[in-house]
Protein backbone atom coordinates (compact mmCIF):
# COMPACT_ATOMS: atom_id res chain seq x y z
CA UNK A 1 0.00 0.00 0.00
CA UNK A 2 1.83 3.25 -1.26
CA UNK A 3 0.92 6.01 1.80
CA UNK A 4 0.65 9.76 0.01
CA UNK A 5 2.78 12.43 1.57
CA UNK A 6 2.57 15.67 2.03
CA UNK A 7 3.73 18.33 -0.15
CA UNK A 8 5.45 21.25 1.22
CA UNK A 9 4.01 23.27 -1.27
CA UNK A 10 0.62 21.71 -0.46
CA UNK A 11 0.33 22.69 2.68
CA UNK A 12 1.57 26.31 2.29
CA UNK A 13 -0.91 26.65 -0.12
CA UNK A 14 -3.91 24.71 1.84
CA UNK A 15 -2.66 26.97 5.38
CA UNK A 16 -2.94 30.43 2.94
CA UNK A 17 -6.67 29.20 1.55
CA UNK A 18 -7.74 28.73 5.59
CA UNK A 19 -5.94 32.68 6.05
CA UNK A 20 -8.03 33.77 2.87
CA UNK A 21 -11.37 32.12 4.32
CA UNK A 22 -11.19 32.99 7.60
CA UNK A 23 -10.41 36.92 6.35
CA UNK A 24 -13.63 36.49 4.34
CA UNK A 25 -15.49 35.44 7.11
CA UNK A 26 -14.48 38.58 9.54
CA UNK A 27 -15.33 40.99 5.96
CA UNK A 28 -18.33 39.64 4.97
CA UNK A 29 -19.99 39.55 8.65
CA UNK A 30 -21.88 41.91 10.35
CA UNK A 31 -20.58 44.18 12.86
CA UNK A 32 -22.14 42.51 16.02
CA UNK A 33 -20.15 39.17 14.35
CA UNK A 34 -17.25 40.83 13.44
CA UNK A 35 -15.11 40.81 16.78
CA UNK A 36 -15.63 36.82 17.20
CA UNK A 37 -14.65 35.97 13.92
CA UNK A 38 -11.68 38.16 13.81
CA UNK A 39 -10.21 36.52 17.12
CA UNK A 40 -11.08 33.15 15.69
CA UNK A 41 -8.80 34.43 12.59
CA UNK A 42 -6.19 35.95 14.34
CA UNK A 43 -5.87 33.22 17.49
CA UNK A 44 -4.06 30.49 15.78
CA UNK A 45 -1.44 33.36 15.03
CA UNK A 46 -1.67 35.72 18.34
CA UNK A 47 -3.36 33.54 21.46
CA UNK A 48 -5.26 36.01 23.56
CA UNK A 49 -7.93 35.28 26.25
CA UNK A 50 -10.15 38.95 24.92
CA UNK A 51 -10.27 41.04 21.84
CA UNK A 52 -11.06 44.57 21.67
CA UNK A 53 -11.08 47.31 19.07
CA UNK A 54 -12.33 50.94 18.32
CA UNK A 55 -13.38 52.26 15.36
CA UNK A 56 -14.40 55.77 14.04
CA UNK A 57 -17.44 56.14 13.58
CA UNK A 58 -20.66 58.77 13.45
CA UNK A 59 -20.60 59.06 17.60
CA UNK A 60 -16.46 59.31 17.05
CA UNK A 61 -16.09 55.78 18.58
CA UNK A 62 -17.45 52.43 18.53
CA UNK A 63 -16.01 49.60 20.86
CA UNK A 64 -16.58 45.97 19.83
CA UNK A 65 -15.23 42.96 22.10
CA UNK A 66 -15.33 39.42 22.87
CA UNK A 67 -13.24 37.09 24.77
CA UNK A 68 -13.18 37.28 29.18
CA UNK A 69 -16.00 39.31 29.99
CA UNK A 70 -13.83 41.02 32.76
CA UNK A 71 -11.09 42.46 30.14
CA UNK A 72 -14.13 43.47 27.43
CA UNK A 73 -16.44 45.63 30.09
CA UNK A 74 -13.44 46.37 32.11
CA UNK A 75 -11.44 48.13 30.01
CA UNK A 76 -13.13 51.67 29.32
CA UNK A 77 -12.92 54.40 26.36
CA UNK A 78 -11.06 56.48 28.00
CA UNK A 79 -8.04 54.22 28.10
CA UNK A 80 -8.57 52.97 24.89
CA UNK A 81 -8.51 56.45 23.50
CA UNK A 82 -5.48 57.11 25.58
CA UNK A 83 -3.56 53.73 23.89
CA UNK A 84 -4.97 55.29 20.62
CA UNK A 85 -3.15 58.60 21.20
CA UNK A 86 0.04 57.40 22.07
CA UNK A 87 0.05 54.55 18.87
CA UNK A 88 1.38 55.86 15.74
CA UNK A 89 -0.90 54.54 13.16
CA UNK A 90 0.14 51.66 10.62
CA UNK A 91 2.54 50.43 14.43
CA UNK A 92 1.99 47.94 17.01
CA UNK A 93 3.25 47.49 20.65
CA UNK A 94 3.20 45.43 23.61
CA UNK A 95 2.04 47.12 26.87
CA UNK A 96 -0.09 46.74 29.75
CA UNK A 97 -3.87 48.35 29.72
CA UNK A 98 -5.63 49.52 32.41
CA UNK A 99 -9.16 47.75 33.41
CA UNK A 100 -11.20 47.51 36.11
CA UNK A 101 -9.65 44.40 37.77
CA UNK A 102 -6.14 46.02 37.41
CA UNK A 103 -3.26 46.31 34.23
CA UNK A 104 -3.39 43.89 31.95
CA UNK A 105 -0.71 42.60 29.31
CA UNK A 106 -1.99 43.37 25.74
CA UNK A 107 -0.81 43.50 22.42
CA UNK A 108 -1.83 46.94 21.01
CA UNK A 109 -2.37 47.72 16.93
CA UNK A 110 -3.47 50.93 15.23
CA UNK A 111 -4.06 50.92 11.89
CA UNK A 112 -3.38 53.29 9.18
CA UNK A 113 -7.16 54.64 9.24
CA UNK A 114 -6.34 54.91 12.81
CA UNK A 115 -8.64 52.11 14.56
CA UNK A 116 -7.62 50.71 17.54
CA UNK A 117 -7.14 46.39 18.03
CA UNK A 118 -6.14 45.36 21.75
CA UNK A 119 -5.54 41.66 21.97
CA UNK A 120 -5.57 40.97 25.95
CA UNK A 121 -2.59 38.57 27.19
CA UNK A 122 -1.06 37.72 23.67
CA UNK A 123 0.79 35.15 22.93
CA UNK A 124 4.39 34.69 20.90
CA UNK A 125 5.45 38.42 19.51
CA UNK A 126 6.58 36.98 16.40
CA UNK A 127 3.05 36.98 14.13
CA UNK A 128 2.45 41.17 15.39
CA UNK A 129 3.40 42.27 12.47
CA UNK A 130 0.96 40.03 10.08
CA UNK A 131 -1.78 40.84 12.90
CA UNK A 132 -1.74 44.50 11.77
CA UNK A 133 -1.72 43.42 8.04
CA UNK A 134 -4.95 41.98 8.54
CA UNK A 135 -6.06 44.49 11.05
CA UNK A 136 -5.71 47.07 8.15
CA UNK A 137 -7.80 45.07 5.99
CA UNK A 138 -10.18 44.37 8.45
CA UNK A 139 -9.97 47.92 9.49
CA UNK A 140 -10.96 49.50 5.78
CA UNK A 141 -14.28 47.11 6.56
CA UNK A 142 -15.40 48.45 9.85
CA UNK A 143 -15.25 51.88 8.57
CA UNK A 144 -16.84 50.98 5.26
CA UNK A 145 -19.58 49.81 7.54
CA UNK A 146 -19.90 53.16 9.41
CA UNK A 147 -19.83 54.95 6.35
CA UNK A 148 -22.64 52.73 4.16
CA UNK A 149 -24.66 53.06 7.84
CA UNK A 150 -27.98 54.55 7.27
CA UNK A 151 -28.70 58.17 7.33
CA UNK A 152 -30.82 57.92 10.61
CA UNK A 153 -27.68 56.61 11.88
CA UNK A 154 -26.18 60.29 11.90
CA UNK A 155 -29.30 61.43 13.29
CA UNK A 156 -29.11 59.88 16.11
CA UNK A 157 -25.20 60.40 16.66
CA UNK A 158 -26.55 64.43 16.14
CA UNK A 159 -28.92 63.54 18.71
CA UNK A 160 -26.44 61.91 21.48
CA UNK A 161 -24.22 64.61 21.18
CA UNK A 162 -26.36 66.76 23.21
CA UNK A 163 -25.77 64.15 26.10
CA UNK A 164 -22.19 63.16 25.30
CA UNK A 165 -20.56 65.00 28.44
CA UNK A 166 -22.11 63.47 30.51
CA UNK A 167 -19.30 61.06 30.47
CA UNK A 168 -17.30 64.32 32.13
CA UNK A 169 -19.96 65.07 34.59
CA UNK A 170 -20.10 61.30 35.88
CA UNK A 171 -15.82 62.18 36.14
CA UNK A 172 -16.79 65.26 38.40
CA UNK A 173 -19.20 62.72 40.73
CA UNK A 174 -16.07 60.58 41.07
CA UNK A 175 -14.10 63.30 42.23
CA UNK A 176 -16.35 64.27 45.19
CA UNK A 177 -14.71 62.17 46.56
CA UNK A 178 -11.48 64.39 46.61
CA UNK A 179 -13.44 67.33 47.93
CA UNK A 180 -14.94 64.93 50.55
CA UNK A 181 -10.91 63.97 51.43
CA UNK A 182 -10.26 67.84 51.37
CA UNK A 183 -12.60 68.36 54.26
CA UNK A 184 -11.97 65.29 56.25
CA UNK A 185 -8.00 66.72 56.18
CA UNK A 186 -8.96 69.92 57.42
CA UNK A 187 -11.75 68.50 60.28
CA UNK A 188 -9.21 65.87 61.33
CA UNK A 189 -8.07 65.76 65.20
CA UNK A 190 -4.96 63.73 64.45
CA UNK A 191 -3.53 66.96 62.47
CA UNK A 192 -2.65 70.52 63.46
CA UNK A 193 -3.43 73.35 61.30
CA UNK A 194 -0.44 73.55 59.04
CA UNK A 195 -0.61 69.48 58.46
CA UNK A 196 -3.98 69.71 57.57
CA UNK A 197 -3.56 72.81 55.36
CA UNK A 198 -0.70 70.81 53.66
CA UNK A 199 -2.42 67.57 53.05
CA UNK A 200 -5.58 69.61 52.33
CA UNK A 201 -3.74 71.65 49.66
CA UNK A 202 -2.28 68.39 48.22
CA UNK A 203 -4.87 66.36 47.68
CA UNK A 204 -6.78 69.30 46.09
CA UNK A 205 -3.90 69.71 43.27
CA UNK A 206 -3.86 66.01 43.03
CA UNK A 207 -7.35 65.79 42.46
CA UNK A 208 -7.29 69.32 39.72
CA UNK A 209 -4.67 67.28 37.89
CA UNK A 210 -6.84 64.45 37.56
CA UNK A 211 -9.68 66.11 36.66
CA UNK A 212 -8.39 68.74 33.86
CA UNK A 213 -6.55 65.57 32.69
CA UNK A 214 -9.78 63.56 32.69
CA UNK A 215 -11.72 66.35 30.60
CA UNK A 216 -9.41 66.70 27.98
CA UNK A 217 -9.41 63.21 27.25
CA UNK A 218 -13.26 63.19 26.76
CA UNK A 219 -13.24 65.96 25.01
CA UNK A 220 -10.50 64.62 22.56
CA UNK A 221 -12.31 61.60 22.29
CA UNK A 222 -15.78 63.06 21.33
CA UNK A 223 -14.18 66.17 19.24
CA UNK A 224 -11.55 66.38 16.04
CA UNK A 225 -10.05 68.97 15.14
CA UNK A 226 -11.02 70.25 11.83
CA UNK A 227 -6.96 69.78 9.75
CA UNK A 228 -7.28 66.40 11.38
CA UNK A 229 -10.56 65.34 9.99
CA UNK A 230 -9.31 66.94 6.96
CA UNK A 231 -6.52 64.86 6.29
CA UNK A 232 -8.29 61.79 7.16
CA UNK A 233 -10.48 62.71 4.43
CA UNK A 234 -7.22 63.20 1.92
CA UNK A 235 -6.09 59.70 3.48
CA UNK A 236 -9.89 57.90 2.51
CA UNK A 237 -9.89 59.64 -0.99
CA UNK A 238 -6.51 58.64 -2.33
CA UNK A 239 -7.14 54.67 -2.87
CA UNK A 240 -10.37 55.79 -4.82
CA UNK A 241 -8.55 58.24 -7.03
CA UNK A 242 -5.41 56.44 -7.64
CA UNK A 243 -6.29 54.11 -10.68
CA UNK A 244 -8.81 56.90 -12.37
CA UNK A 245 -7.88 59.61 -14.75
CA UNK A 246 -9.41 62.00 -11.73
CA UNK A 247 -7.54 65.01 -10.45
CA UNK A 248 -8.81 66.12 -7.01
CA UNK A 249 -7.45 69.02 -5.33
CA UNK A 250 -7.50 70.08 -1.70
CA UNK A 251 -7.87 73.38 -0.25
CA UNK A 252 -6.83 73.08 3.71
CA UNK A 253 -9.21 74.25 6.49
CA UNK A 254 -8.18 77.01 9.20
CA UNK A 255 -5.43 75.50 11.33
CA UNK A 256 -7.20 77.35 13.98
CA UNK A 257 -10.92 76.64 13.20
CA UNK A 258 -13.25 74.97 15.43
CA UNK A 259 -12.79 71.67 16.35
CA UNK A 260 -15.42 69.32 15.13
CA UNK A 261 -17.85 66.95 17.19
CA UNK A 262 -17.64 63.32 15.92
CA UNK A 263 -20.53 63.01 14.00
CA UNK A 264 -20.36 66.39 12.08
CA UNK A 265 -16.50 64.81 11.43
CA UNK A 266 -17.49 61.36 10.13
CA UNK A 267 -20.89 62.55 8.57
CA UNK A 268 -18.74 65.57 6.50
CA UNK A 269 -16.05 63.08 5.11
CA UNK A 270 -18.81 60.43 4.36
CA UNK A 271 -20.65 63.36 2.34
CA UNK A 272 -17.53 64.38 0.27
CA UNK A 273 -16.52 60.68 -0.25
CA UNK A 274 -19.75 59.80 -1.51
CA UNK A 275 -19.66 63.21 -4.22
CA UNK A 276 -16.56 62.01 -5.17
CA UNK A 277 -17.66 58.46 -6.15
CA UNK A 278 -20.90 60.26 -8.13
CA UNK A 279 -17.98 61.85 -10.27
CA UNK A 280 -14.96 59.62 -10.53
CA UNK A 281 -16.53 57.03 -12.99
CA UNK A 282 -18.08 59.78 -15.09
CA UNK A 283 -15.28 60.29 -18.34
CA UNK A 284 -16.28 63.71 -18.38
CA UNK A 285 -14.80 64.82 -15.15
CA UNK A 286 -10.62 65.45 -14.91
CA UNK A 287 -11.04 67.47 -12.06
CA UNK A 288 -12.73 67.86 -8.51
CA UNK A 289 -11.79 71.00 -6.34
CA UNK A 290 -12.71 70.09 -2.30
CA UNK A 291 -12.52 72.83 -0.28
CA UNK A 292 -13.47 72.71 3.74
CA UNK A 293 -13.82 75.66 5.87
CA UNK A 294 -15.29 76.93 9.75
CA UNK A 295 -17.04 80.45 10.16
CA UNK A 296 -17.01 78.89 14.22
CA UNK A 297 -20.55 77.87 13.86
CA UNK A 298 -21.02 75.80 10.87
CA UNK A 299 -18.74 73.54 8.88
CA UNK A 300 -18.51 74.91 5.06
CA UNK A 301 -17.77 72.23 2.90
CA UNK A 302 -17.45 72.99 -1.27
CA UNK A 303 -16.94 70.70 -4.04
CA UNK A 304 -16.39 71.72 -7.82
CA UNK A 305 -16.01 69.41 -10.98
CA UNK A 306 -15.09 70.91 -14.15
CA UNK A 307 -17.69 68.46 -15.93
CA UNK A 308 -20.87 69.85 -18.31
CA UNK A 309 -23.02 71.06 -15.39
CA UNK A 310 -25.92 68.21 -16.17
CA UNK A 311 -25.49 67.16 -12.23
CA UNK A 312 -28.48 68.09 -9.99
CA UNK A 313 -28.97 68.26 -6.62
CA UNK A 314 -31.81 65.62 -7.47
CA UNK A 315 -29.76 63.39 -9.05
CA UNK A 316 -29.82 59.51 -7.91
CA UNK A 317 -26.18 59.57 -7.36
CA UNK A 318 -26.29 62.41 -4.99
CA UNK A 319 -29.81 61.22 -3.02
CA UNK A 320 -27.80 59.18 -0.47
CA UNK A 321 -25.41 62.63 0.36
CA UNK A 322 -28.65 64.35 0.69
CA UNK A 323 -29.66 62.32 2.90
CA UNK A 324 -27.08 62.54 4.88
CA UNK A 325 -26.76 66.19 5.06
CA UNK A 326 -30.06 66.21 5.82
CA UNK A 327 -29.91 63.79 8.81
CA UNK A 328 -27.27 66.36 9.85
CA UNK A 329 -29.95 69.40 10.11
CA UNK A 330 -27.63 70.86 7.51
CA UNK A 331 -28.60 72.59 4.16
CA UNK A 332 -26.88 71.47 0.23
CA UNK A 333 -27.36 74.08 -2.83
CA UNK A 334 -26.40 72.84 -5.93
CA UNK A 335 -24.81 75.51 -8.46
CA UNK A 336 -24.59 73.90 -12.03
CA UNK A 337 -23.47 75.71 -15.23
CA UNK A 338 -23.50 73.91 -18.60
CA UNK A 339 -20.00 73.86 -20.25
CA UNK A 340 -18.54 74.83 -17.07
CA UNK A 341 -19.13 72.49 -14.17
CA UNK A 342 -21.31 71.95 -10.93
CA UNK A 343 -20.85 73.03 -7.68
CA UNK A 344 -21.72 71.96 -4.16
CA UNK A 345 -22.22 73.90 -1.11
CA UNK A 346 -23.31 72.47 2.56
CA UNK A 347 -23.33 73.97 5.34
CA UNK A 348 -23.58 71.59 8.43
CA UNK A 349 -24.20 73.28 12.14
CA UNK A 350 -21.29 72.18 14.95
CA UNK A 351 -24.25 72.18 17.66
CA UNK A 352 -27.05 70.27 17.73
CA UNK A 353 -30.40 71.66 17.63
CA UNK A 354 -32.13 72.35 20.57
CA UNK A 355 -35.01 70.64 22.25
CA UNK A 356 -38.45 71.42 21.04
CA UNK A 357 -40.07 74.38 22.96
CA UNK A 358 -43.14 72.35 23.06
CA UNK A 359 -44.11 68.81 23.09
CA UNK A 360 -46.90 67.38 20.70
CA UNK A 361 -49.91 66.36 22.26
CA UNK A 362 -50.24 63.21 20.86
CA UNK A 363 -47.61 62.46 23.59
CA UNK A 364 -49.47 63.78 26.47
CA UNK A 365 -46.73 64.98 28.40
CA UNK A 366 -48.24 67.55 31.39
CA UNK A 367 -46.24 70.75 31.51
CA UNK A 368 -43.87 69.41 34.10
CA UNK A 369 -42.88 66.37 32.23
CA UNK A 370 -42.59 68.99 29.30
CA UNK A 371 -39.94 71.17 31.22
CA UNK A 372 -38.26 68.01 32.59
CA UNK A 373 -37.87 66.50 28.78
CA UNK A 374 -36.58 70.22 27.79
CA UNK A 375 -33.77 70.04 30.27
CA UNK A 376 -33.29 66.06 29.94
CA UNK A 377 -32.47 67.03 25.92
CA UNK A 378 -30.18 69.85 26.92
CA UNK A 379 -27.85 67.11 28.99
CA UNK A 380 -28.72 67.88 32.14
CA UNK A 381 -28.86 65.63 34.71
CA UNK A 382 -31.57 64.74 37.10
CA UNK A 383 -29.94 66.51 40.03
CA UNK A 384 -29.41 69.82 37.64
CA UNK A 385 -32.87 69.37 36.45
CA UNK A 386 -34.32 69.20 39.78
CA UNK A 387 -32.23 72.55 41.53
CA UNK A 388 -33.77 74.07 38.02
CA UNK A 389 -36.90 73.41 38.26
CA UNK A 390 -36.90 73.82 42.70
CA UNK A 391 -38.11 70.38 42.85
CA UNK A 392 -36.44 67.08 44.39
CA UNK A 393 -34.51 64.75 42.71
CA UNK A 394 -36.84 61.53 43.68
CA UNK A 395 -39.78 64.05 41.87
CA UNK A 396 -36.83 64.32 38.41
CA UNK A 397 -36.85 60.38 38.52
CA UNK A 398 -40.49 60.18 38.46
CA UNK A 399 -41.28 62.52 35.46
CA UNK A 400 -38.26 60.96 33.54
CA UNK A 401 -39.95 57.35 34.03
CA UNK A 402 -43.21 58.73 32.90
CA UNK A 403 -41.41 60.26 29.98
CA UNK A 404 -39.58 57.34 29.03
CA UNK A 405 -42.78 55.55 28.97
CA UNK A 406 -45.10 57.74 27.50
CA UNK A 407 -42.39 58.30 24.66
CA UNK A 408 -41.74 54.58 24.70
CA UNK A 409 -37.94 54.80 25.02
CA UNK A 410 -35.42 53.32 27.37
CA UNK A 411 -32.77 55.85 27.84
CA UNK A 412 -31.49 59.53 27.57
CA UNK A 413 -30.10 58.93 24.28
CA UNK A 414 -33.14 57.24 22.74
CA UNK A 415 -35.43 60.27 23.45
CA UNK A 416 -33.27 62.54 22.41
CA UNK A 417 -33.36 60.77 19.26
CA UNK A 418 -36.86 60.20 19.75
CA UNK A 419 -37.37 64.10 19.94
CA UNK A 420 -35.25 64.95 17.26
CA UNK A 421 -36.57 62.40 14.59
CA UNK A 422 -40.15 63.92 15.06
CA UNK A 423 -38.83 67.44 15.23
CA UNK A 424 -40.60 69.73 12.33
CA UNK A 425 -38.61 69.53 9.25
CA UNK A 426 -36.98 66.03 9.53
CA UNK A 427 -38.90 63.89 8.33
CA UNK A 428 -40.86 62.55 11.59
CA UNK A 429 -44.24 62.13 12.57
């Protein structure tokens, strides 16, 4: 009996076909899939007991996991944003992450679009640098995903935003506890005046430090400054430009315009990418002018083509950038002149709109739940809301419960959205 060996070549070839399907597996699936079949990819390379990555995306940050429980909802934004910052992307690193059962070893990879993959207690170092190959790959997807997301999906990121520091008010609770330390320095027995001034005065700087250092990081994480977002637009553009007969041609923002919040960042690039790709397979268009600028309230963004001017604001390639804009609360004119070219103007407002000065009555809110829903949009929370409105913060709970049931949400963030999406003018009810 002759026994068949082998090849070399065989299995090189059969181990690459297993690499290929298992990278089709992570690109084809949907986002909530994504993060399993990714580790399941890169395990055999990398062993790790938890995965974890960011991506950019219309709220400025989306984090995916799976693996130990206690490394996936123990590790927070805040330190993932921090690993972000200090990552050059297209590099990778090995380096310990905080969490919330201590520091943990992790393998950390940024890719060249800038999205973060943490690999918690990784095996041998040798495969790191073919785990960021295929976390750029993989990386591309996740923000093609953000991107394709539906309009509504920016509406409700425009929505959020009106709520997004609360992250840095929840910071401030934490530190009560320093002011709390303050005074138990200064009422102690054990310590004469000058200790207790001393300690006093220390643990007050301490706890500024912390705090300053603590809002700037949620600030950086929910804002972008406007060159930034810029260049990550020149970055997203180039692969589609590269193999077309397309010049496009970038005028730079104000280096000291405002910064952006997230979603007018991701929604404004998604809007120019998707002009471009109306224009880049049309034979009549060499060139495409992109020009992005900040009067402090709105973003400006302009795009020219020197094609024959037929394009309309009404066109089907443009209906999915309308949307967008839209979704947005921000206004497009189209400018086209035959022979010479079309232009495109949008204007897109840095703050969200406010809360509606009245509810409908087909939610039959009573004026109190109305006022408590007016500050509840504006971000504030119940114990704001309730030294507003001279009431107690038990009373705050009640109306919000009420309100969350009459409006048939579950959360702050869901009726904001809910208010916004049947605000006059978008589209709701």
């Amino acid at each position: 009996m002759t026994s068949v060996q082998s090849h070399p070549v065989d299995d090189v070839v059969e181990r690459d076909l297993i690499l290929i399907r298992g990278l089709a597996d992570v690109l084809t699936a949907p986002p909530a899939l994504m993060p399993r079949r990714l580790s399941m990819l890169l395990h055999p390379m990398v062993t790790h007991s938890a995965l974890v990555f960011l991506v950019a995306d219309a709220t400025g940050g989306q984090r995916y996991g799976t693996g130990a429980a206690a490394f996936v909802d123990g590790v927070s934004f805040l330190a993932l944003d921090e690993v972000r910052r200090l990552l050059h992307p297209g590099h990778t690193r090995r380096a310990v992450i905080a969490t919330a059962t201590g520091q943990i070893e992790a393998l950390h990879a940024v890719s060249g679009n800038g999205a973060l993959l943490v690999l918690a207690e990784p095996g041998d170092s040798r495969a790191d640098a073919a785990v960021l190959a295929l976390w750029n790959i993989v990386a591309l997807r996740a923000q093609e995903l953000a991107d394709a997301a539906p309009p509504d999906y920016l509406q409700l990121a425009r929505a959020t935003s009106s709520v997004r520091m609360e992250a840095l008010t929840e910071l401030a609770d934490q530190y009560s506890t320093t002011l709390e330390s303050v005074l138990a320095a200064l009422r102690s027995t054990t310590l004469d005046d000058r200790s207790a001034r001393r300690t006093a005065t220390q643990i007050a700087a301490e706890g500024m430090v912390h705090l300053r250092t603590a809002s700037d990081r949620v600030r950086t994480f929910t804002e972008e400054p406007v060159t930034s977002a810029f260049e990550r637009l020149r970055d997203d553009l180039r692969p589609l430009v590269r193999y077309r007969d397309i010049d496009v041609q970038f005028v730079e923002p104000p280096v000291d315009g405002r910064a952006l919040p997230s979603e007018i960042a991701h929604g404004a690039r998604a809007v120019v990418r998707g002009s471009i790709l109306a224009l880049v397979d049309r034979h009549d268009v060499s060139r495409v002018r992109v020009q992005w600028d900040c009067d402090g309230t709105n973003l400006l963004i302009n795009v020219r083509d020197d094609g024959p001017g037929d394009l309309s604001e009404e066109s089907v390639q443009l209906r999915l950038v309308r949307q967008r804009v839209l979704a947005l609360n921000g206004r497009l004119a189209f400018e086209a002149t035959p022979g010479w070219g079309t232009e495109m103007s949008v204007v897109m407002p840095l703050d969200p709109p406010p809360a509606l000065s009245a509810a409908p009555p087909a939610w039959d809110l009573g004026p109190r739940e109305g006022e408590v829903l007016e500050l509840l949009i504006a971000g504030q929370r119940n114990r704001e809301i309730a030294a507003h409105l001279g009431i107690s913060e038990n009373t705050v709970k009640f109306h919000v419960a009420k309100i969350f049931r009459k409006l048939g949400v579950a959360s702050r963030a869901e009726a904001t959205a809910f208010v916004l999406a049947h605000r006059p003018g978008t589209g709701g009810r």
